[in-house]
Protein backbone atom coordinates (compact mmCIF):
# COMPACT_ATOMS: atom_id res chain seq x y z
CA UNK A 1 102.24 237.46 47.56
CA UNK A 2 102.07 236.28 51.23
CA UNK A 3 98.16 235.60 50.64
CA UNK A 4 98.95 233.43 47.44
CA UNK A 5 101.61 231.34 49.63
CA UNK A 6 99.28 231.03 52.27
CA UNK A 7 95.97 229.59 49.25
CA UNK A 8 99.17 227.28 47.87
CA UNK A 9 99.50 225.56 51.76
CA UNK A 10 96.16 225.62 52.89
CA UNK A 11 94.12 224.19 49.84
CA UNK A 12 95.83 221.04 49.36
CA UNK A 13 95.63 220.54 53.07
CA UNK A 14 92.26 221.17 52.88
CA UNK A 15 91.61 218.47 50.04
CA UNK A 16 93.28 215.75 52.29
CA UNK A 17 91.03 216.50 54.60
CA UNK A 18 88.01 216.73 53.12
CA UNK A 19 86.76 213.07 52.33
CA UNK A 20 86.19 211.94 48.61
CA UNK A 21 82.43 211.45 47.78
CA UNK A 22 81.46 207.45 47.81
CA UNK A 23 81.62 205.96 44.74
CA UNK A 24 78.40 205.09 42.63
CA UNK A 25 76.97 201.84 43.39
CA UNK A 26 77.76 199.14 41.20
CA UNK A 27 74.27 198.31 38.96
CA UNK A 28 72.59 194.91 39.74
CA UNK A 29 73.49 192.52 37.06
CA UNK A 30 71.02 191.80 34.24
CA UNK A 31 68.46 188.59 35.19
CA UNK A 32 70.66 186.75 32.93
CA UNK A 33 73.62 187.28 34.85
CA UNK A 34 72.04 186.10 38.09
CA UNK A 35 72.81 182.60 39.13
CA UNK A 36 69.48 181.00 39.72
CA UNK A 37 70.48 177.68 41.47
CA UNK A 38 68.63 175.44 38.06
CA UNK A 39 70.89 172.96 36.43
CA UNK A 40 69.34 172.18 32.72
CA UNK A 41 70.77 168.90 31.17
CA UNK A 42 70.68 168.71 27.46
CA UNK A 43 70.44 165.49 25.46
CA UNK A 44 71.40 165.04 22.04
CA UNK A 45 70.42 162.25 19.77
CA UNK A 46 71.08 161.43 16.12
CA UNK A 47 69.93 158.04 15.07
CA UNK A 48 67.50 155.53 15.74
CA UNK A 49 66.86 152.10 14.58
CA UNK A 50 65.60 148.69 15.92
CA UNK A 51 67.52 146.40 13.91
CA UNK A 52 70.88 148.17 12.83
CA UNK A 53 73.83 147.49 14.94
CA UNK A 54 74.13 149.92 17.23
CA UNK A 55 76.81 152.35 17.10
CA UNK A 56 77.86 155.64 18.84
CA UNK A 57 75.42 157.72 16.36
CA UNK A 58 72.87 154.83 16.13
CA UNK A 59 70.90 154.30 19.50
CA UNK A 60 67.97 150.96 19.84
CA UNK A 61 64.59 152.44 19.40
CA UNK A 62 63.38 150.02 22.19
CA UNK A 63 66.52 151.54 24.42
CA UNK A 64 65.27 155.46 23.31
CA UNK A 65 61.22 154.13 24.43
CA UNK A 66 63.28 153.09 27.97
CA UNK A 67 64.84 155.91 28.18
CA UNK A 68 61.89 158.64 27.48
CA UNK A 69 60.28 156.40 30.59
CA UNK A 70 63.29 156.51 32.71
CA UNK A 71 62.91 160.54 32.63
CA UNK A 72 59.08 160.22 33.12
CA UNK A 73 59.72 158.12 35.39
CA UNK A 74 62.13 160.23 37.75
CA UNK A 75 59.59 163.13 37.53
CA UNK A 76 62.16 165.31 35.61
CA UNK A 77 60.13 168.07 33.57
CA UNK A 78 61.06 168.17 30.17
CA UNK A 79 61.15 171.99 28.43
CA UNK A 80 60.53 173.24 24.92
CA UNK A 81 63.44 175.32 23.94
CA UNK A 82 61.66 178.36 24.13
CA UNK A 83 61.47 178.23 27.59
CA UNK A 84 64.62 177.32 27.84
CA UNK A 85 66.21 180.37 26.02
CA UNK A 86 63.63 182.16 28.35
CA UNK A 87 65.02 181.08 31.19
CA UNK A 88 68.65 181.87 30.03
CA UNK A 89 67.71 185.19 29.04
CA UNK A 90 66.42 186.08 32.70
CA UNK A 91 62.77 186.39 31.28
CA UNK A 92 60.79 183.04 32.77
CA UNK A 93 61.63 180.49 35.96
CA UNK A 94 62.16 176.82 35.23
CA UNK A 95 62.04 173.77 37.60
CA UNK A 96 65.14 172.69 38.36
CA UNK A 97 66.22 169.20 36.99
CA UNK A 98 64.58 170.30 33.63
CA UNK A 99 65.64 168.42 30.84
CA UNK A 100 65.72 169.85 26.94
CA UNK A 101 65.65 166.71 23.93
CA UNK A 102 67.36 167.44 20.93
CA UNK A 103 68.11 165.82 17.37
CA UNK A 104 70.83 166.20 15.12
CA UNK A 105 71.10 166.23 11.29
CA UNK A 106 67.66 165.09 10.01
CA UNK A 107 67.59 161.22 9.94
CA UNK A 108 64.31 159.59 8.72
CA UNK A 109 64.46 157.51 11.22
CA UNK A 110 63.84 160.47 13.66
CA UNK A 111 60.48 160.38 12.45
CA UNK A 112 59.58 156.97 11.99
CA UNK A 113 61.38 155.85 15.12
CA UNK A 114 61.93 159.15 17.95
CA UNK A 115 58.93 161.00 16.95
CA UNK A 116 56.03 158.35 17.73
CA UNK A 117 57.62 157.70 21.38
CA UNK A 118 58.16 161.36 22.18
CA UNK A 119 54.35 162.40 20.44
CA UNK A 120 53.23 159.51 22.97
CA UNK A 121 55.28 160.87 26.00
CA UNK A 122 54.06 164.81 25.14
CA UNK A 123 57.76 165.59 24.80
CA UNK A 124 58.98 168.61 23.22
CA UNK A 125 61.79 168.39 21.21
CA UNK A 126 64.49 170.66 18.84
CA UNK A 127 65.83 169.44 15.41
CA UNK A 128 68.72 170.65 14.57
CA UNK A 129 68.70 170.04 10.65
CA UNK A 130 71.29 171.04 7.78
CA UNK A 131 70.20 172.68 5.05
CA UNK A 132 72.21 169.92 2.35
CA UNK A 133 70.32 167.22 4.20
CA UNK A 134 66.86 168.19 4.16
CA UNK A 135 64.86 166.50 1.45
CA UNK A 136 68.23 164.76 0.44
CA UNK A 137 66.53 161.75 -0.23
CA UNK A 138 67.62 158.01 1.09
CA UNK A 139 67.72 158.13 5.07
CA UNK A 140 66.91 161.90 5.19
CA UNK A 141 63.65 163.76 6.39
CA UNK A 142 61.50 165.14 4.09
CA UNK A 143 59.56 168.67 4.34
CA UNK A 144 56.47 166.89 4.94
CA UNK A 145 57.79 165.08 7.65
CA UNK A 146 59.35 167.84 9.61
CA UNK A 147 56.31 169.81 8.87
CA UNK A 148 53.89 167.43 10.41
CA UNK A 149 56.44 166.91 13.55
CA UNK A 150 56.10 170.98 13.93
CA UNK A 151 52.90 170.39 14.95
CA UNK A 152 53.25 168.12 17.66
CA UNK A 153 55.86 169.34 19.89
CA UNK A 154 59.04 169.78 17.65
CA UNK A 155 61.01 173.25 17.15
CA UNK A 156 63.77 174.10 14.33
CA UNK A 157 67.40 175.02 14.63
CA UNK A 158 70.51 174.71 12.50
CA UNK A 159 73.17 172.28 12.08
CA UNK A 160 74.99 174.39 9.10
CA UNK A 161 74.48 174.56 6.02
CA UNK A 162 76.82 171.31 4.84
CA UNK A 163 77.77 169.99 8.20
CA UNK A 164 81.72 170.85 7.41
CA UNK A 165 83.98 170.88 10.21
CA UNK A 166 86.06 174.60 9.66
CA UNK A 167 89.54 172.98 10.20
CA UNK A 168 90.02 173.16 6.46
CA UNK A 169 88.71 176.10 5.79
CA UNK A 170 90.46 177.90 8.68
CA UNK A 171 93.82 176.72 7.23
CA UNK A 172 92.68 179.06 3.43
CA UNK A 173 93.09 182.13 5.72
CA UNK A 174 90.65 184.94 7.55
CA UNK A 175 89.43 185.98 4.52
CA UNK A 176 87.97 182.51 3.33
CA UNK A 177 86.96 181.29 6.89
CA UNK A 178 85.21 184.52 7.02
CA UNK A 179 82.84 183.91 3.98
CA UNK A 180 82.87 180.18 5.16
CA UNK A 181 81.03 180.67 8.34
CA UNK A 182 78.33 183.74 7.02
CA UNK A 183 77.36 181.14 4.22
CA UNK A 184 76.87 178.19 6.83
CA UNK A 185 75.58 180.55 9.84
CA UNK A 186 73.20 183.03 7.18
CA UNK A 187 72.41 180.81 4.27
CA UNK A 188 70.88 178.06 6.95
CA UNK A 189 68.59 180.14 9.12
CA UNK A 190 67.21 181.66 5.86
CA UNK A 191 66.51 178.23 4.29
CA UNK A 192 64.97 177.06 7.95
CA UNK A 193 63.06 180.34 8.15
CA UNK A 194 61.60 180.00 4.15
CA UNK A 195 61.02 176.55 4.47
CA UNK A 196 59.72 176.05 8.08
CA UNK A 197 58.37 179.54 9.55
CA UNK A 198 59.41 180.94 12.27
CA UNK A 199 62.66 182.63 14.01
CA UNK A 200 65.91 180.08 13.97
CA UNK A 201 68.05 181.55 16.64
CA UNK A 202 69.90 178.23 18.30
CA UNK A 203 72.54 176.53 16.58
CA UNK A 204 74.30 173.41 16.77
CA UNK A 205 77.73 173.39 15.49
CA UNK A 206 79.08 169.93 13.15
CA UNK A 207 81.07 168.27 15.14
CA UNK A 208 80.74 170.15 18.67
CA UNK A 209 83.28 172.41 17.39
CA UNK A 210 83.36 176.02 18.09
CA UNK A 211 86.15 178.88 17.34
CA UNK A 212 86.19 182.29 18.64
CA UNK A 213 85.40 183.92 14.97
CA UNK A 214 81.91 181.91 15.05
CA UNK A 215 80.49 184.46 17.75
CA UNK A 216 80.31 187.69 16.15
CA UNK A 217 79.12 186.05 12.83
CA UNK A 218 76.43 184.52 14.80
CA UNK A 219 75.34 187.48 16.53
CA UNK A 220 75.07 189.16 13.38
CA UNK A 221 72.85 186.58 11.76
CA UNK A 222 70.66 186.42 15.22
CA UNK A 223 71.76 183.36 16.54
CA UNK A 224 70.95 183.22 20.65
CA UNK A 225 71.87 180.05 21.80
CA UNK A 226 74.25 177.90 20.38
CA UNK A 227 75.18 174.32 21.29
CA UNK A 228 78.53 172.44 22.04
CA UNK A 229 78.72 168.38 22.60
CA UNK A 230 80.77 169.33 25.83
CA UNK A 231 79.06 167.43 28.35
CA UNK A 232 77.44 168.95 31.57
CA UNK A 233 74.43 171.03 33.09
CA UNK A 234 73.57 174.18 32.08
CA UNK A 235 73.12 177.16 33.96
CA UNK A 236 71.79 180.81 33.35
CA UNK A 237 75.29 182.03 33.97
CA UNK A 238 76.37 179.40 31.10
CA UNK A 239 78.21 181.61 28.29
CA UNK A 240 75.52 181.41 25.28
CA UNK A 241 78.08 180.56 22.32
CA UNK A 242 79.03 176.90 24.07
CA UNK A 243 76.13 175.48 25.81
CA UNK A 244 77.14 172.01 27.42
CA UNK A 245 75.02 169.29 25.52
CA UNK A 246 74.94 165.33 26.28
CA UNK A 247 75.28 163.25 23.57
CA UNK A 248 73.46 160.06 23.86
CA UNK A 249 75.69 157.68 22.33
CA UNK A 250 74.17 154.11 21.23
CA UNK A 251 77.51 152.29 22.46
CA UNK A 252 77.32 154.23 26.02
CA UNK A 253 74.72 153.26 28.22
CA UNK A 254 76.44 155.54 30.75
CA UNK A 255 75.79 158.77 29.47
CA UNK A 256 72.08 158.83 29.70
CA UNK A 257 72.54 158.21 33.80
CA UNK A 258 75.14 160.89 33.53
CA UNK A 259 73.21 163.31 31.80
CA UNK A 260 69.92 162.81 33.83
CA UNK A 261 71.81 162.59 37.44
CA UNK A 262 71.38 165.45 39.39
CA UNK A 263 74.09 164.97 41.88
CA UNK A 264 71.68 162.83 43.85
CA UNK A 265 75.11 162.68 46.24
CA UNK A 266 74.91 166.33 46.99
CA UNK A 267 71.28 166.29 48.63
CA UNK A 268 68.95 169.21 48.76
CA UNK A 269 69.53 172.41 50.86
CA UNK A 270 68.62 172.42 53.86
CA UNK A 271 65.36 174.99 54.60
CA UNK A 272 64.52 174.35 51.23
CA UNK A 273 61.25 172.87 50.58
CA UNK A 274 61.43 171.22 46.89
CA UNK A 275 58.28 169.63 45.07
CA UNK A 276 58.70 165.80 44.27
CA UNK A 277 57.47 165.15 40.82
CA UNK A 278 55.63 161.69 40.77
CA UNK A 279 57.96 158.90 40.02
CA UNK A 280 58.45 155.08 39.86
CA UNK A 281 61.19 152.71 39.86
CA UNK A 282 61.99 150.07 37.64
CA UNK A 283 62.58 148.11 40.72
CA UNK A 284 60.66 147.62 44.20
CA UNK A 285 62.62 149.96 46.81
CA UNK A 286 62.00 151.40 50.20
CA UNK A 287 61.12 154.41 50.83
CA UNK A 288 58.65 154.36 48.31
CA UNK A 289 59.23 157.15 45.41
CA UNK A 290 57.70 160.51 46.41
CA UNK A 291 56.26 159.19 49.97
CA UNK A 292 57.15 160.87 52.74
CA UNK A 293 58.42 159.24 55.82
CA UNK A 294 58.37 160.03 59.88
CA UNK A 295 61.58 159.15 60.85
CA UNK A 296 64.88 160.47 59.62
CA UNK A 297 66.70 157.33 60.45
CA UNK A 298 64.65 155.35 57.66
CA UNK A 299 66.17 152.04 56.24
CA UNK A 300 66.74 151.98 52.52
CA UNK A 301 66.51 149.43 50.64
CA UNK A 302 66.30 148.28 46.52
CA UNK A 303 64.67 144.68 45.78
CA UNK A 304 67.19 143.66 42.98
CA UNK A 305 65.64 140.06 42.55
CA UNK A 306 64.09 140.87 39.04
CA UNK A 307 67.42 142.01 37.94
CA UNK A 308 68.51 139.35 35.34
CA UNK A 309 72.84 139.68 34.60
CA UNK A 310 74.38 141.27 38.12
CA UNK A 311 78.14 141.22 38.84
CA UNK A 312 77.37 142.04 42.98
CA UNK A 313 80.76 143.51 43.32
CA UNK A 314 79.97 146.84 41.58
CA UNK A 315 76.69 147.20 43.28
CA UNK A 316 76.49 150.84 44.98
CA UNK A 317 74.49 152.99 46.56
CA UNK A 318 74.73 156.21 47.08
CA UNK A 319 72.55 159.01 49.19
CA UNK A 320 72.62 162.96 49.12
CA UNK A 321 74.45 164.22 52.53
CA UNK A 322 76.75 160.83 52.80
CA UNK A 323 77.69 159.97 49.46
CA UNK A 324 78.36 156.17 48.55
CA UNK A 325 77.12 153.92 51.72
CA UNK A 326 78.15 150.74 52.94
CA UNK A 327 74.83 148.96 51.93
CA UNK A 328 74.94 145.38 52.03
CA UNK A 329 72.82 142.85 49.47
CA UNK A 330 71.12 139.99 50.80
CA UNK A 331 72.09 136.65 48.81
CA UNK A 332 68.74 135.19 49.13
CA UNK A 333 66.46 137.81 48.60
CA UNK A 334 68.63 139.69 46.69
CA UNK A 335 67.42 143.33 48.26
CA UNK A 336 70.17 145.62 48.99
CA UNK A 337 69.47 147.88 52.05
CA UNK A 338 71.32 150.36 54.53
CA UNK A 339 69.73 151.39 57.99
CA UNK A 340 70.30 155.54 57.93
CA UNK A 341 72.98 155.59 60.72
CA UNK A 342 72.82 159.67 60.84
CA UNK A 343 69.49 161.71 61.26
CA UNK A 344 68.74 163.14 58.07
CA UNK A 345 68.52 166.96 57.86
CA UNK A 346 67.19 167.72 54.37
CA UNK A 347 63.63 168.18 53.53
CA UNK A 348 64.86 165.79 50.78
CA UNK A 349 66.50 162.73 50.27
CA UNK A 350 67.80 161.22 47.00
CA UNK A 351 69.02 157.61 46.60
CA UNK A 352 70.79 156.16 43.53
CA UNK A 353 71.28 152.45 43.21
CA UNK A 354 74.22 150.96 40.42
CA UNK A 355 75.86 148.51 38.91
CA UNK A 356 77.23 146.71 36.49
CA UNK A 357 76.05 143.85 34.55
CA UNK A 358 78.65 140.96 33.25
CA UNK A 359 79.72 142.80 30.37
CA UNK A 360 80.31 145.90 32.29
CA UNK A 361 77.36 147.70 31.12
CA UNK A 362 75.06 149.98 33.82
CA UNK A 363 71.13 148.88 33.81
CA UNK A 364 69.29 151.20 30.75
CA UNK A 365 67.02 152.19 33.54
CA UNK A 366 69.29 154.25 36.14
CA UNK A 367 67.73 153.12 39.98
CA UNK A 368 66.91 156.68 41.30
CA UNK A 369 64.12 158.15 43.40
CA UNK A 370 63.31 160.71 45.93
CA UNK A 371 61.38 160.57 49.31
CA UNK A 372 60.12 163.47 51.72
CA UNK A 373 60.89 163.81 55.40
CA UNK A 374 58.05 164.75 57.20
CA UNK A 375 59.02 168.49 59.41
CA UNK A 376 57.54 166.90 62.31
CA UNK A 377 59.81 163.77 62.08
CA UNK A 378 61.99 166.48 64.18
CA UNK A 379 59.82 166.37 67.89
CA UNK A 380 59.33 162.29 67.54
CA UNK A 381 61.15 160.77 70.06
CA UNK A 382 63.31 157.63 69.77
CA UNK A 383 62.88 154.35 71.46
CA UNK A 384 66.17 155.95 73.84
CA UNK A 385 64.00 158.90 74.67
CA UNK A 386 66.50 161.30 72.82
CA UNK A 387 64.42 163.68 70.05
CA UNK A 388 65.50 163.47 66.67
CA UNK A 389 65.82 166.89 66.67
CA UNK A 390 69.40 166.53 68.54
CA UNK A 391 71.84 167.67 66.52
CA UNK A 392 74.49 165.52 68.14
C-alpha cells in the first residue's frame, strides 16, 4: 500500500521533470511552394485588325507589331507555356521579367494579323480556343490554320466549350451547375486533344470568371493552370486555379506599360548581379541601354525632340532606389535630364520616362531601359577627393 502511494507521487513528478522529446522538424516545402523572387507577366489578346475601329477586344495590328518590339526591345524573354507551368511546378528556373503571350477565343484575324508578327519575332504563344468557335466559319479560325500555327511557336488551351458565363447556370442549382462545368471543362480538352494532339491542361475561363466549384472539376479533368483576367505578375507561390493575366485592351494604351513594368521604381537588390538583356529605346537617352557606366552619380537624361503630341506637364521620370525625380526638360532641346544627386548602390539601375500626349494617352512605346554600374565605380575618387564608396 505505502509502496503504491509512494509510485502515485513520484512518477508524475518524475514526468515533469523529465523533458518532452523535440518535436519532428517541419518538411521543406515542395519547389512549388518556394518563393523564387521571378515575377511572370501574362498578356492576353483577342482581336486584331488594321482598319476596324478599335475597341477594348479589337487592338491595331500596327499597335500589336509596336508592341511585340517594345518587349524585344526591353530585353524581356518571352516563354512558351510549358516552361512556364515548369517553372510553377518547381521543375525548371526562368529569367525573371519573363513574359507569356496569349490569345483568346479563335479570331481569324489571329492568324492573318498576330501570327505573321509573332512567327517574325520567334514568339511563342498559347491559344486559348472554344470548342463552338473553332471552324465556326465567318471571323473564326479554321483547323488548318491553327494547325499550321502549331508548328511555329503556338500551344493549345481551352476557353470552354461555348464561352457561357455560369451566372445562369449557377442560379438552376448544384445539380445543373455541376453537369454545366464537366461538359465545358471535359467536353473541351477532349475536342482540343482529338483535334489538335497533345495534353490541354491550362484553361482560360469566359469572362475571367472563376467560382470555387470550378477547381475540383478541373482537377478531375487534368487541368494545371488556369487563367483569370485579374491583372498582375505571377509568381510560383501564385494559387494555380486564378493566375493573374493582363488583358491588352485596344482602347487602353496603359495596360501594355503596366503589364510589361517591372517596378523599375523598386531597383535591383543590392549584391545581386542581374544579366541585362540587349535593349533599345525608341528615343535617344543617356546612359545608353545595357552600357555600363563608372560613376554612380551619372546624369540621366531622355532626348524627347522626336516626340510629336507632348503635354510637358505630365512628363515623369522615375528611377529604382528614388522613385519619381525632379527631372527637368529643356524647352529648346527638348531632352529631359536629372544629375544622380545620391551614389547609386545597385549593380542595376532602371529608368522609366512618361507622359501623356494631348488626348491623355501614354506613348505605345513605354521609355524604359537599364544600365550597369561598374563594381569598381566604388574606389574612384571624386573631384572633392571623397571615394564613392562613402556611404554618407
Amino acid at each position: 500500500m505505502k509502496l503504491a502511494l509512494l509510485l502515485a507521487l513520484v512518477l508524475p513528478l518524475a514526468a515533469q521533470q523529465t523533458p518532452a522529446p523535440p518535436p519532428p522538424p517541419a518538411p521543406e516545402p515542395p519547389p512549388a511552394e518556394q518563393e523564387d523572387g521571378v515575377r511572370v507577366s501574362v498578356l492576353g489578346y483577342h482581336d486584331f485588325s488594321e482598319t476596324a475601329p478599335e475597341s477594348e477586344m479589337i487592338i491595331r495590328t500596327s499597335k500589336f507589331r509596336k508592341q511585340m518590339e517594345a518587349i524585344r526591345n526591353a530585353g524581356l524573354p518571352v516563354i512558351t507555356m510549358a516552361d512556364f507551368q515548369a517553372w510553377k511546378r518547381g521543375e525548371k528556373d526562368i529569367a525573371d521579367k519573363s513574359i507569356v503571350i496569349t490569345i483568346d477565343d479563335g479570331w481569324k484575324a489571329v492568324y492573318t494579323d498576330a501570327y505573321p508578327i509573332l512567327k517574325e519575332f520567334g514568339f511563342p504563344f498559347t491559344l486559348f480556343l472554344y470548342k463552338n468557335y473553332v471552324d465556326g466559319g465567318g471571323k473564326a479560325l479554321t483547323s488548318e490554320m491553327i494547325k499550321e500555327m502549331q508548328k511555329n511557336g503556338a500551344t493549345i488551351g481551352s476557353h470552354s466549350v461555348s464561352h457561357s458565363y455560369p451566372q445562369s447556370h449557377r442560379r438552376k442549382g448544384a445539380e445543373a451547375y455541376d453537369k454545366f462545368l464537366k461538359l465545358e471543362f471535359g467536353e473541351s480538352k477532349k475536342f482540343l486533344e482529338q483535334k489538335f494532339g497533345g495534353r490541354v491542361t491550362t484553361y482560360a475561363y469566359p469572362g475571367g470568371i472563376h467560382t470555387a466549384e470550378m477547381d475540383p472539376i478541373s482537377k478531375e479533368f487534368g487541368y494545371e493552370h488556369l487563367f483569370t483576367v485579374l491583372p498582375g505578375k505571377v509568381r510560383r507561390t501564385n494559387d494555380d486555379h486564378i493566375i493573374p493575366r493582363y488583358i491588352i485592351l485596344g482602347t487602353h494604351d496603359r495596360i501594355f506599360e503596366l503589364a510589361t513594368g517591372f517596378n523599375e521604381i523598386s531597383g535591383v537588390a543590392a549584391g545581386a548581379n542581374p544579366v541585362i538583356a540587349p535593349q533599345t529605346t525608341p528615343h535617344p537617352v543617356q546612359p545608353e541601354p545595357g552600357t555600363t557606366v563608372g560613376s554612380r552619380l551619372p546624369l540621366l537624361s531622355a532626348d524627347l525632340s522626336g516626340v510629336q503630341d507632348m503635354d510637358p506637364k505630365t512628363l515623369t521620370m522615375k528611377v529604382g532606389g528614388f522613385g519619381e525625380v525632379p527631372a527637368v526638360l529643356d524647352a529648346e532641346t527638348k531632352v529631359l535630364s536629372w544629375q544622380v544627386n545620391r551614389r547609386l548602390r545597385s549593380p542595376v539601375c532602371q529608368v522609366a520616362v512618361s507622359w501623356l500626349d494631348s488626348k491623355g494617352k501614354p506613348p505605345e512605346v513605354p521609355l524604359r531601359w537599364s544600365f550597369r554600374i561598374d563594381p569598381e565605380a566604388s574606389y574612384v575618387p571624386l573631384d572633392d577627393g571623397t571615394p564613392e564608396r562613402s556611404s554618407k
